[in-house]
N, C-alpha and C. Protein backbone atom coordinates (compact mmCIF):
# COMPACT_ATOMS: atom_id res chain seq x y z
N UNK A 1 0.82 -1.20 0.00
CA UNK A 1 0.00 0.00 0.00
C UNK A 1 0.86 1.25 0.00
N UNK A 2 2.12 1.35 0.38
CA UNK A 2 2.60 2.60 1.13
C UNK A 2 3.46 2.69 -0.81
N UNK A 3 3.77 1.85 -1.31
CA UNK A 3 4.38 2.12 -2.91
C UNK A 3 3.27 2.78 -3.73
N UNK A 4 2.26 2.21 -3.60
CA UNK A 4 0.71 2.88 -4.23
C UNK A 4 0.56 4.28 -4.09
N UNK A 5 1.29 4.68 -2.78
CA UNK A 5 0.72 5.88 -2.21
C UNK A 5 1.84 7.00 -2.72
N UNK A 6 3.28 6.33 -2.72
CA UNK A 6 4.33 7.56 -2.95
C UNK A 6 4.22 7.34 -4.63
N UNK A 7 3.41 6.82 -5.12
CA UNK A 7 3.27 6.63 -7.11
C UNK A 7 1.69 7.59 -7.18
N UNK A 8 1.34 8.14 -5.85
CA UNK A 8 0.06 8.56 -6.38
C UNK A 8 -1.28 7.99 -6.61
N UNK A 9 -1.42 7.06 -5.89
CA UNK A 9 -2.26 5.68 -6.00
C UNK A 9 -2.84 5.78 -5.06
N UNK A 10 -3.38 6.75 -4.35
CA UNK A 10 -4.38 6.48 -2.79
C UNK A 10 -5.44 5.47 -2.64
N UNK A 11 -5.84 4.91 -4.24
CA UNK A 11 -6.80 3.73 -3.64
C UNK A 11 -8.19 4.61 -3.89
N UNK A 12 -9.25 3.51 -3.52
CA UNK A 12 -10.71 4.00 -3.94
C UNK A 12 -11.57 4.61 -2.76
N UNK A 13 -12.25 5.28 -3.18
CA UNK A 13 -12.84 6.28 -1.90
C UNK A 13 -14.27 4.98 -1.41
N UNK A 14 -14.20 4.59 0.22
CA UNK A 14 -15.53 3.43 0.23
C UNK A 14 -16.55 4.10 -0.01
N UNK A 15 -16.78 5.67 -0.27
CA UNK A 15 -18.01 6.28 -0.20
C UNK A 15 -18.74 6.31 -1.37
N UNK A 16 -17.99 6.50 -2.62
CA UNK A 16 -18.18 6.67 -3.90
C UNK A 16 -17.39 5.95 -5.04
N UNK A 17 -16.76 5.12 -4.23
CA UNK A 17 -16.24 4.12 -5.60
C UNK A 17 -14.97 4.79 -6.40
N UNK A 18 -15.07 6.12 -6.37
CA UNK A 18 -14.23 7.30 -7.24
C UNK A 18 -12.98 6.88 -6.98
N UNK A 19 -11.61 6.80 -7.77
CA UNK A 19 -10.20 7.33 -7.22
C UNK A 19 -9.73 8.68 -6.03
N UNK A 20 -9.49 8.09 -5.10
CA UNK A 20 -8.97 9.40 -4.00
C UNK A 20 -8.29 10.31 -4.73
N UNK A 21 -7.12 10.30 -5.34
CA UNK A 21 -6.67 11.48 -5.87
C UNK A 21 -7.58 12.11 -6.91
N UNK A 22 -8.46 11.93 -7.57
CA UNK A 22 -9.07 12.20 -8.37
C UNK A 22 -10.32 13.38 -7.47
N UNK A 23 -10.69 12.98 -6.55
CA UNK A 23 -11.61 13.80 -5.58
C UNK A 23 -10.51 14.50 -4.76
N UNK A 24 -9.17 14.41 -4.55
CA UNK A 24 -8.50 15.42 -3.99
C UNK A 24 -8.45 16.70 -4.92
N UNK A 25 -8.22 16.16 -6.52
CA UNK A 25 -7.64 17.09 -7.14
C UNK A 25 -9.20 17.86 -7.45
N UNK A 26 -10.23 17.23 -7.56
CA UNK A 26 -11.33 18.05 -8.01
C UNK A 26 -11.84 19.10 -6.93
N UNK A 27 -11.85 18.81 -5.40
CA UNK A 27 -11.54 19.91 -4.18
C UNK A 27 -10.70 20.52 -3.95
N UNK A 28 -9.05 20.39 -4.98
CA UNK A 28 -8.53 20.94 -4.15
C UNK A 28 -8.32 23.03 -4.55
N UNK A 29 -8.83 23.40 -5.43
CA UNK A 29 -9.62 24.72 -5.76
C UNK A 29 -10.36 25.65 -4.35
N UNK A 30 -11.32 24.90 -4.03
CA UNK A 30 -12.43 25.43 -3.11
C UNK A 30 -11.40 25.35 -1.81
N UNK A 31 -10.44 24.16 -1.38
CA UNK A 31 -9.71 24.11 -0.29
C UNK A 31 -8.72 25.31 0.02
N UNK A 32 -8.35 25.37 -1.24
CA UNK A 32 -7.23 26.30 -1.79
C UNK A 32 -7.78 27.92 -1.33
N UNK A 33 -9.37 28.21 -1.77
CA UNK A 33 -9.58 29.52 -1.65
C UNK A 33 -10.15 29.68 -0.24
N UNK A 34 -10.62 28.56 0.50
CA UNK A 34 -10.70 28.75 2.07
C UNK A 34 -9.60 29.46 2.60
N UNK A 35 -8.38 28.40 2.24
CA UNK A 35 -7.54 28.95 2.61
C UNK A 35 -6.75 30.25 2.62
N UNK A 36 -6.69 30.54 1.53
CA UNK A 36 -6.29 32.02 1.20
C UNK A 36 -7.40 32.95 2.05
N UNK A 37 -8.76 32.75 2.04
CA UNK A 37 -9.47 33.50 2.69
C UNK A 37 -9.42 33.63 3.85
N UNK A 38 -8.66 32.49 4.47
CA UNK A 38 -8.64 32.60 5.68
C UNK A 38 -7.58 33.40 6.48
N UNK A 39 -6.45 33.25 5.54
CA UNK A 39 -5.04 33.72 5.63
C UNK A 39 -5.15 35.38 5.67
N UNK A 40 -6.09 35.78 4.50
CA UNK A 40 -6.25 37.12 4.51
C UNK A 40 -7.44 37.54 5.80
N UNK A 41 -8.24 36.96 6.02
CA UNK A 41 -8.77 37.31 7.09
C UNK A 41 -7.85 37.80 8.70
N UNK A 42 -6.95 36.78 8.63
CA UNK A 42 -6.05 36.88 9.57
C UNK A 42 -5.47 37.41 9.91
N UNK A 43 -4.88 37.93 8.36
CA UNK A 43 -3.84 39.28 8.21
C UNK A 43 -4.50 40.80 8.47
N UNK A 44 -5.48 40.74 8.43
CA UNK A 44 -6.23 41.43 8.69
C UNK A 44 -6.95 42.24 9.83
N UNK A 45 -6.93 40.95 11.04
CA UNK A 45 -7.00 41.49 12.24
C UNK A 45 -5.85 41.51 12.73
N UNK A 46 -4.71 40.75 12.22
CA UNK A 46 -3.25 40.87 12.87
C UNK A 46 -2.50 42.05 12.76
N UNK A 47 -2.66 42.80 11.76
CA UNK A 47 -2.00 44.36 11.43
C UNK A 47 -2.49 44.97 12.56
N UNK A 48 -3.84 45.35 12.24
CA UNK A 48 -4.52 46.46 13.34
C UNK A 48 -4.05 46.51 14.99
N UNK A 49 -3.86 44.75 14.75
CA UNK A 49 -3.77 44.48 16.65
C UNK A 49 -2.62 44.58 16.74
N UNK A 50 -1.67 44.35 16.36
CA UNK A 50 -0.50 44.21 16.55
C UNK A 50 0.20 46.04 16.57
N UNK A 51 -0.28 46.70 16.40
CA UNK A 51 -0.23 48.65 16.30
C UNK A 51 -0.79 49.50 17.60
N UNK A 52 -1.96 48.66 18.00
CA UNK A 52 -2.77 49.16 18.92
C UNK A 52 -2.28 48.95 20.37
N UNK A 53 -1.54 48.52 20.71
CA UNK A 53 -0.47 49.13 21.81
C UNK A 53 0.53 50.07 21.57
N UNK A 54 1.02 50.05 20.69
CA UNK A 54 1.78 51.04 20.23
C UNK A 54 1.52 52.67 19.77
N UNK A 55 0.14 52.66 20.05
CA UNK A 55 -0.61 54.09 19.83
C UNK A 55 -0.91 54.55 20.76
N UNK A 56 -1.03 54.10 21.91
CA UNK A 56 -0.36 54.03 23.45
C UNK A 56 -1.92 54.29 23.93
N UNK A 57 -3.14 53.36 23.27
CA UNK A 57 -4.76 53.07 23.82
C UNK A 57 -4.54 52.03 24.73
N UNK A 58 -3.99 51.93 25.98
CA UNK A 58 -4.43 51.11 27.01
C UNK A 58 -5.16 50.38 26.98
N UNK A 59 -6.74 51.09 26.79
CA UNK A 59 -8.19 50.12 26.77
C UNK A 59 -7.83 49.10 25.82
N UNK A 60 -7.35 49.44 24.53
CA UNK A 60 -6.92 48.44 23.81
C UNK A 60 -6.49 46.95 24.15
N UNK A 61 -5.36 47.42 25.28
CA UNK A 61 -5.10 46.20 25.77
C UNK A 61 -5.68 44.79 26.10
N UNK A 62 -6.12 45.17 26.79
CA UNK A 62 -7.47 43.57 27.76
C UNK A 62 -8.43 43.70 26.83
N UNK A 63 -8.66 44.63 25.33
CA UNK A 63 -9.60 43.71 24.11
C UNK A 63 -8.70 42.72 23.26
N UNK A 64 -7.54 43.39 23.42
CA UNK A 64 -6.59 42.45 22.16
C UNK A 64 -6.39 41.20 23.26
N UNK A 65 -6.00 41.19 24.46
CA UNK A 65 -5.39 39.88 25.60
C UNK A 65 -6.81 38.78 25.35
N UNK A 66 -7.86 39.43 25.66
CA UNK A 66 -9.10 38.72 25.58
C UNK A 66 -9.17 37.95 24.11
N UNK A 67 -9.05 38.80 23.17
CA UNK A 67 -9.55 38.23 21.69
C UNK A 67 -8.24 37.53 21.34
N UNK A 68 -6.86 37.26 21.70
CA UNK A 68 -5.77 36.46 21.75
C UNK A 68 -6.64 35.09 22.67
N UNK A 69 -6.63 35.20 23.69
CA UNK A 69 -7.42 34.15 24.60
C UNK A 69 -8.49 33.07 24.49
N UNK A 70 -9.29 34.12 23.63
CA UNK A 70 -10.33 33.21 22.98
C UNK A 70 -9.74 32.32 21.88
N UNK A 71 -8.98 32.94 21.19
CA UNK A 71 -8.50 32.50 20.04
C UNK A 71 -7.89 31.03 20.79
N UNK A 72 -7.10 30.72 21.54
CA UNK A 72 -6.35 29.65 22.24
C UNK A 72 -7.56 29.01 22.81
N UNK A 73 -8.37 29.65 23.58
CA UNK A 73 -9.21 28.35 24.13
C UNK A 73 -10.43 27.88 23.63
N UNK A 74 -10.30 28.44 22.06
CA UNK A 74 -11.60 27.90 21.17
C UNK A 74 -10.95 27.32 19.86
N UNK A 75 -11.14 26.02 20.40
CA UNK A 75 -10.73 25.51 19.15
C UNK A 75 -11.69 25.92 17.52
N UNK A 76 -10.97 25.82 16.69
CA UNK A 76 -11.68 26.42 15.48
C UNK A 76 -13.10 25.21 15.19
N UNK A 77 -12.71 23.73 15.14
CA UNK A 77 -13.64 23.46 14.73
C UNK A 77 -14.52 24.00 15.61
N UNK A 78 -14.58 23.94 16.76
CA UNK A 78 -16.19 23.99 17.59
C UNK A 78 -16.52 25.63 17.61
N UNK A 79 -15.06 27.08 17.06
CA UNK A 79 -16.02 27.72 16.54
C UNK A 79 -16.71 27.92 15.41
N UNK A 80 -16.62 27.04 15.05
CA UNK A 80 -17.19 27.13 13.47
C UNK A 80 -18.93 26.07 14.11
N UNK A 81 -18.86 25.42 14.39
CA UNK A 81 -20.26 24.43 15.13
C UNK A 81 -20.98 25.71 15.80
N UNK A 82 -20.18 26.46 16.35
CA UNK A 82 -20.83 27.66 17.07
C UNK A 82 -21.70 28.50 16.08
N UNK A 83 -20.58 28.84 14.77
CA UNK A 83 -20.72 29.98 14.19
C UNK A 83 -22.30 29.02 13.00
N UNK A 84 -22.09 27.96 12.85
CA UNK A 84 -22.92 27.43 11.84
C UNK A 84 -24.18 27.41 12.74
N UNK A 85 -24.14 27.19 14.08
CA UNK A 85 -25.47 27.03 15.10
C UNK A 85 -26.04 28.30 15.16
N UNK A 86 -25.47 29.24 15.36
CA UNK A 86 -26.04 30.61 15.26
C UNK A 86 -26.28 31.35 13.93
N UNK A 87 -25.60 31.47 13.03
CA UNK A 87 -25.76 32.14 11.93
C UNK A 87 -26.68 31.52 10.51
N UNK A 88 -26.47 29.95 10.82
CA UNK A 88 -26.89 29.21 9.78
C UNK A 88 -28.47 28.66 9.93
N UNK A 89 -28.29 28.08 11.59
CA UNK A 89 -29.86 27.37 11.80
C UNK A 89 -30.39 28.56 12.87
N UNK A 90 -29.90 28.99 13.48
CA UNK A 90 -31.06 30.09 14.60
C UNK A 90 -31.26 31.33 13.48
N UNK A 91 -30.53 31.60 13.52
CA UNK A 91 -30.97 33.17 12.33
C UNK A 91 -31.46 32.85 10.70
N UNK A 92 -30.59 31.94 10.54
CA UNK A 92 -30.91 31.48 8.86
C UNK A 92 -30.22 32.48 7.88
N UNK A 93 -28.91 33.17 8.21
CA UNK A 93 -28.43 33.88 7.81
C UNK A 93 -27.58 33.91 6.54
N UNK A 94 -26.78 32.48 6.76
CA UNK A 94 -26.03 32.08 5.55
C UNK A 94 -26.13 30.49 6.17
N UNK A 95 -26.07 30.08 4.76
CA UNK A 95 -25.67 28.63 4.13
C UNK A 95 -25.02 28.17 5.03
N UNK A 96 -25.02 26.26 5.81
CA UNK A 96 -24.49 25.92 6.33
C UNK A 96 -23.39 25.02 6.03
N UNK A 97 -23.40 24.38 4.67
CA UNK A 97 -22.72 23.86 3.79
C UNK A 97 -22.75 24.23 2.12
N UNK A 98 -21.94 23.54 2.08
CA UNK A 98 -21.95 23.48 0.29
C UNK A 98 -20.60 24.66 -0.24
N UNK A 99 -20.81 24.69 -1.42
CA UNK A 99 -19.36 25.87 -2.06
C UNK A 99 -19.79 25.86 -3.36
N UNK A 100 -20.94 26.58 -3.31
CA UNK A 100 -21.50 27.09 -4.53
C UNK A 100 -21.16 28.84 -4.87
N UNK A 101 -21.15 29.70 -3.56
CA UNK A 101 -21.26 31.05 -4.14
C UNK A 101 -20.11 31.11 -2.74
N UNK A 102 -19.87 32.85 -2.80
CA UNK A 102 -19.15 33.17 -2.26
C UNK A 102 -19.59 33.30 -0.25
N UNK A 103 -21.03 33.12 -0.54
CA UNK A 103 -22.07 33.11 1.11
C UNK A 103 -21.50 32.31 1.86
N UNK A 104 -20.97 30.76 1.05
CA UNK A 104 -20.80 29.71 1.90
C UNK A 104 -19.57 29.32 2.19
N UNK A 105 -18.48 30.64 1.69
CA UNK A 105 -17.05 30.74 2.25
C UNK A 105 -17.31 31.80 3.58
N UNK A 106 -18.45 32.27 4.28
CA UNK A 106 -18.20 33.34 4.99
C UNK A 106 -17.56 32.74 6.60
N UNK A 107 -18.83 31.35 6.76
CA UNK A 107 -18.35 31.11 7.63
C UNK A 107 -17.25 29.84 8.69
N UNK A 108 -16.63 29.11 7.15
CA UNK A 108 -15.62 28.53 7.41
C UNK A 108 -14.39 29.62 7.17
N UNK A 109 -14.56 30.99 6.96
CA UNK A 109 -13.68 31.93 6.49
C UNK A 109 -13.29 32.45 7.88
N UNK A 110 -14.26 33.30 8.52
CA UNK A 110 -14.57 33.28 10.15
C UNK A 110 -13.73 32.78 10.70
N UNK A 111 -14.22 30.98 10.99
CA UNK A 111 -13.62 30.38 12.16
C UNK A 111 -12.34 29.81 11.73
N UNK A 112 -12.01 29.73 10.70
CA UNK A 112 -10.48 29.38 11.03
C UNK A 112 -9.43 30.72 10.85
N UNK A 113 -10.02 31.93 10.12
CA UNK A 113 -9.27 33.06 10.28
C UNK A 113 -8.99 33.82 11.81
N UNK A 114 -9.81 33.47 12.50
CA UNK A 114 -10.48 34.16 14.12
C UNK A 114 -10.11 33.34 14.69
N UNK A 115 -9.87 31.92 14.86
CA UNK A 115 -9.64 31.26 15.73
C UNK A 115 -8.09 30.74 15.63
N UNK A 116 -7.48 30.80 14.35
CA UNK A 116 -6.49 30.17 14.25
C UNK A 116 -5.39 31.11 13.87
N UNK A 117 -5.54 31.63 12.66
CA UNK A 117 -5.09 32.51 12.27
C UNK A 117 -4.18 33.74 13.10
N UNK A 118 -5.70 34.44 13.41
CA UNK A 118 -5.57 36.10 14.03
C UNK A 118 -4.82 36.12 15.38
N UNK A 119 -5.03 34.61 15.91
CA UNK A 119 -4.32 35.30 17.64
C UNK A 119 -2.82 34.56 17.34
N UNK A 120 -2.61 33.96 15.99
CA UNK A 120 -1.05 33.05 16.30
C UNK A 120 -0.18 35.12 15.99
N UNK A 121 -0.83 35.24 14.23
CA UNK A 121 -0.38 36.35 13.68
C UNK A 121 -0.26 37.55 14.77
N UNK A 122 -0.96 38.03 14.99
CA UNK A 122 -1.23 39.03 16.37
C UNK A 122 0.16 38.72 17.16
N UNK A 123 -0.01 37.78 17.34
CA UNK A 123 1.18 37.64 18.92
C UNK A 123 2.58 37.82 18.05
N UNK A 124 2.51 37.32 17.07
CA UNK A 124 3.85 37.73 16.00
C UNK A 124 4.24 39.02 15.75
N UNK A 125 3.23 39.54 15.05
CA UNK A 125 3.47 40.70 14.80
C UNK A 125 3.69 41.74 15.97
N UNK A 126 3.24 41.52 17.32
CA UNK A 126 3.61 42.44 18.44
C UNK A 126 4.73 42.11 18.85
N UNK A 127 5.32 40.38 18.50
CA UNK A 127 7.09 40.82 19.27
C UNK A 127 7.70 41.53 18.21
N UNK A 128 7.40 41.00 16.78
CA UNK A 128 8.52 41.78 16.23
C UNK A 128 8.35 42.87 15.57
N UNK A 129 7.31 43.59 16.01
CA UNK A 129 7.19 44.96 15.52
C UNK A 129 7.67 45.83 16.85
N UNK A 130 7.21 45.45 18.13
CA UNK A 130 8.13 46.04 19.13
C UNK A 130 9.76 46.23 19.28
N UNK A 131 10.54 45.34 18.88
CA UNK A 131 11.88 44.88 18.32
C UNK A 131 12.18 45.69 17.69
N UNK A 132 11.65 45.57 16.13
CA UNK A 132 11.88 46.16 14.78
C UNK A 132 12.04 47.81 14.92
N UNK A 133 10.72 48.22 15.83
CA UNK A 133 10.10 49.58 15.71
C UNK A 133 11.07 50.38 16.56
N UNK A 134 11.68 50.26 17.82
CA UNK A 134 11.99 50.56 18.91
C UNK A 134 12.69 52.51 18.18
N UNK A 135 13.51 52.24 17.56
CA UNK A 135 14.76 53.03 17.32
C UNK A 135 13.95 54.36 16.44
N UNK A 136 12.83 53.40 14.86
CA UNK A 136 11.95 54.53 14.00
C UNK A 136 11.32 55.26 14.47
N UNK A 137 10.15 54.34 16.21
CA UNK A 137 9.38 55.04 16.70
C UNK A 137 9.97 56.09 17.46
N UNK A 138 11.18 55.97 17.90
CA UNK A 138 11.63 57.36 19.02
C UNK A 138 12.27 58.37 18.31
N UNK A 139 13.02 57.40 17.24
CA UNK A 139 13.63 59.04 16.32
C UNK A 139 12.51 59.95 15.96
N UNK A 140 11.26 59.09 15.31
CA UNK A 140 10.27 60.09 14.50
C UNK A 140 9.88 61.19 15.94
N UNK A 141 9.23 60.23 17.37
CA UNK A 141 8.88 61.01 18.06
C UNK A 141 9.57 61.94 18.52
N UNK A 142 11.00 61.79 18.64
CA UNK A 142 12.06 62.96 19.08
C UNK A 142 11.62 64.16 17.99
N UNK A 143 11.38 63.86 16.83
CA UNK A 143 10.96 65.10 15.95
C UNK A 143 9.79 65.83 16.35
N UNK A 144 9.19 65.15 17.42
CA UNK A 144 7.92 65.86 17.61
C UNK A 144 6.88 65.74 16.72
N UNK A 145 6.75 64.11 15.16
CA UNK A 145 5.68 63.98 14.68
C UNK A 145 4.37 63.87 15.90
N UNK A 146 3.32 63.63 15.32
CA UNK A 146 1.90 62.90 15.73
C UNK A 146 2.17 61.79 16.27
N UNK A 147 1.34 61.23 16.90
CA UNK A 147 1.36 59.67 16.99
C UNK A 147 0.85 58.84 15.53
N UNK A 148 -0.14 59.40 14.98
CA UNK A 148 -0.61 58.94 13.77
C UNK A 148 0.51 58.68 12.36
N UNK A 149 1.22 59.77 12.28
CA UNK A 149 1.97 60.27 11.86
C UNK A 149 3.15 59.29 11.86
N UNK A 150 3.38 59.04 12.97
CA UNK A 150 4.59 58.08 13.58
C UNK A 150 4.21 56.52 12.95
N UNK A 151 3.14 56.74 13.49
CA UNK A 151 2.57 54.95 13.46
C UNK A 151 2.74 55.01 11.82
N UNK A 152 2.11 55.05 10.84
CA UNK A 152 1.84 55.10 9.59
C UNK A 152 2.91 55.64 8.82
N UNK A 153 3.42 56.59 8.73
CA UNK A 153 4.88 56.85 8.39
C UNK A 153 5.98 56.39 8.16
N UNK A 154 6.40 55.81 9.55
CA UNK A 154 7.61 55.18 9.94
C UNK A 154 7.31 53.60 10.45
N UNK A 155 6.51 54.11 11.16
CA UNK A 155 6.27 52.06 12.23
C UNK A 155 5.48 51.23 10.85
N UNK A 156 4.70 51.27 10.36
CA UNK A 156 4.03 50.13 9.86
C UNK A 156 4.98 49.84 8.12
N UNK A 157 5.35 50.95 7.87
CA UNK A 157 6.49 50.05 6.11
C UNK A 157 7.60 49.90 7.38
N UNK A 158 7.77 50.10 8.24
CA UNK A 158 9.05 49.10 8.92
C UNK A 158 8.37 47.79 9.10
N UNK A 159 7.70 47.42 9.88
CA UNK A 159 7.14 46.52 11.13
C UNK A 159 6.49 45.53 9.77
N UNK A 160 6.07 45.91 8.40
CA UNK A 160 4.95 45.17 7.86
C UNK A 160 5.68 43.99 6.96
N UNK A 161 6.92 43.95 6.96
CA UNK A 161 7.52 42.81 6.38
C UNK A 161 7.51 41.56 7.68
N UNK A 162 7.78 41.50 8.79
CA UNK A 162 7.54 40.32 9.54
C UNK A 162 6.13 40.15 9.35
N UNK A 163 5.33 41.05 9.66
CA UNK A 163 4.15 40.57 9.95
C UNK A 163 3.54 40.11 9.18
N UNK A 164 3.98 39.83 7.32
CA UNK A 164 3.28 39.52 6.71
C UNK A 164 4.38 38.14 6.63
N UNK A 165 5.00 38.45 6.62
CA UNK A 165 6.28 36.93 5.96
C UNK A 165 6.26 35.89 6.86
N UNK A 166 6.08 36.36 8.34
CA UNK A 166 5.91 35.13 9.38
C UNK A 166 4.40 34.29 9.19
N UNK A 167 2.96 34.77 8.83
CA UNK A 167 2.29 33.91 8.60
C UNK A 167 2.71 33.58 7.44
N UNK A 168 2.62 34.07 6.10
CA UNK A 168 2.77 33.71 5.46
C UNK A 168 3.67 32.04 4.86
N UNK A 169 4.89 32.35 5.75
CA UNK A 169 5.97 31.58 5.85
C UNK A 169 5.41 30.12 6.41
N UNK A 170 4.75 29.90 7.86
CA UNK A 170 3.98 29.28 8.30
C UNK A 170 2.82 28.43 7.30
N UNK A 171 2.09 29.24 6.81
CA UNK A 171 0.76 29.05 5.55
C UNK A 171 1.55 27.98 4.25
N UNK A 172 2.58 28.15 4.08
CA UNK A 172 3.34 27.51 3.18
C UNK A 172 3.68 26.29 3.89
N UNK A 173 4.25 25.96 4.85
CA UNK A 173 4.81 25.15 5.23
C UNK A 173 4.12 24.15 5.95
N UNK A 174 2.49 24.03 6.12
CA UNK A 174 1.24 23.87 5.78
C UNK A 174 0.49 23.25 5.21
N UNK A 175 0.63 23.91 4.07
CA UNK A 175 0.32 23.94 2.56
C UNK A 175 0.85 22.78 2.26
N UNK A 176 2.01 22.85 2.51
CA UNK A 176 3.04 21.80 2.13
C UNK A 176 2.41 20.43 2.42
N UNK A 177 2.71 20.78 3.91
CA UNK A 177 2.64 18.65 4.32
C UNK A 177 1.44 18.58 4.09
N UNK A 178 0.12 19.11 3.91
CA UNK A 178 -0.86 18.63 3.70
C UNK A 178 -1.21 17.89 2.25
């Protein structure tokens, strides 16, 4: 069996009779754009959060510690059971299966971008934009810019190459063994 498998030979699916690789390769499109969707979802809350100590909003804090937290003690599948229980059968909001339109990427897009994604990226991007930033953020402020000014200016085209290359880097390597 294991020669079958490194020639590409996975054998027949018991469900449908079909060749396994043959149903890998015909999913693997829709798998492909979860993924990316999810990746960008991620990246997405990971920029913002990963800045928002650094703009020196306190309150910020214990929302980003909390929404890191959840992220660790919710596993994705069961938020996604969550997100399909509420959005799909109590409200009737979107589609609970299928991958026909773009509705029924919203909420496997969600739970693995929010749960998996956003709090690994987040925690990345705050060590090494703290690191990275240390020296841009005090020169600019010694000039007496804004904080806005500072952040956007100088901190984020510094800080935005880890933060995108470390998931990214990760997402590949992933990608890979799967």
């Amino acid at each position: 069996m294991g020669g079958n498998a490194l020639r590409g030979n996975l054998g027949k699916s018991l469900f449908t009779g079909e060749s396994v690789s043959h149903l890998i390769a015909t999913h693997i499109g829709v798998t492909a754009a979860l993924a990316f969707a999810s990746l960008a979802l991620g990246l997405a809350l990971a920029i913002p959060l990963a800045f928002l100590p650094q703009r020196g909003q306190q309150l910020a804090r214990p929302r980003e510690l909390t929404f890191a937290a959840s992220g660790y003690a919710i596993p994705s599948f069961w938020f996604g059971l969550i997100l399909i229980y509420i959005f799909g059968v109590r409200l009737r909001w979107l589609p609970t299966s299928g991958s026909d339109g773009w509705t029924h990427f919203v909420l496997p897009t969600i739970a693995l971008g929010i749960a998996d994604d956003a709090r690994d990226h987040a925690a990345h991007a705050r060590r090494h934009a703290r690191r990275a930033l240390g020296d841009y953020v005090r020169t600019a402020r010694a000039k007496g810019l804004r904080t806005m000014t500072v952040l956007y200016r100088h901190a984020l085209p510094n800080a935005i190459l880890p933060v995108v290359s470390i998931p990214l880097r990760s997402w590949g390597c992933c990608s890979a063994a799967r």
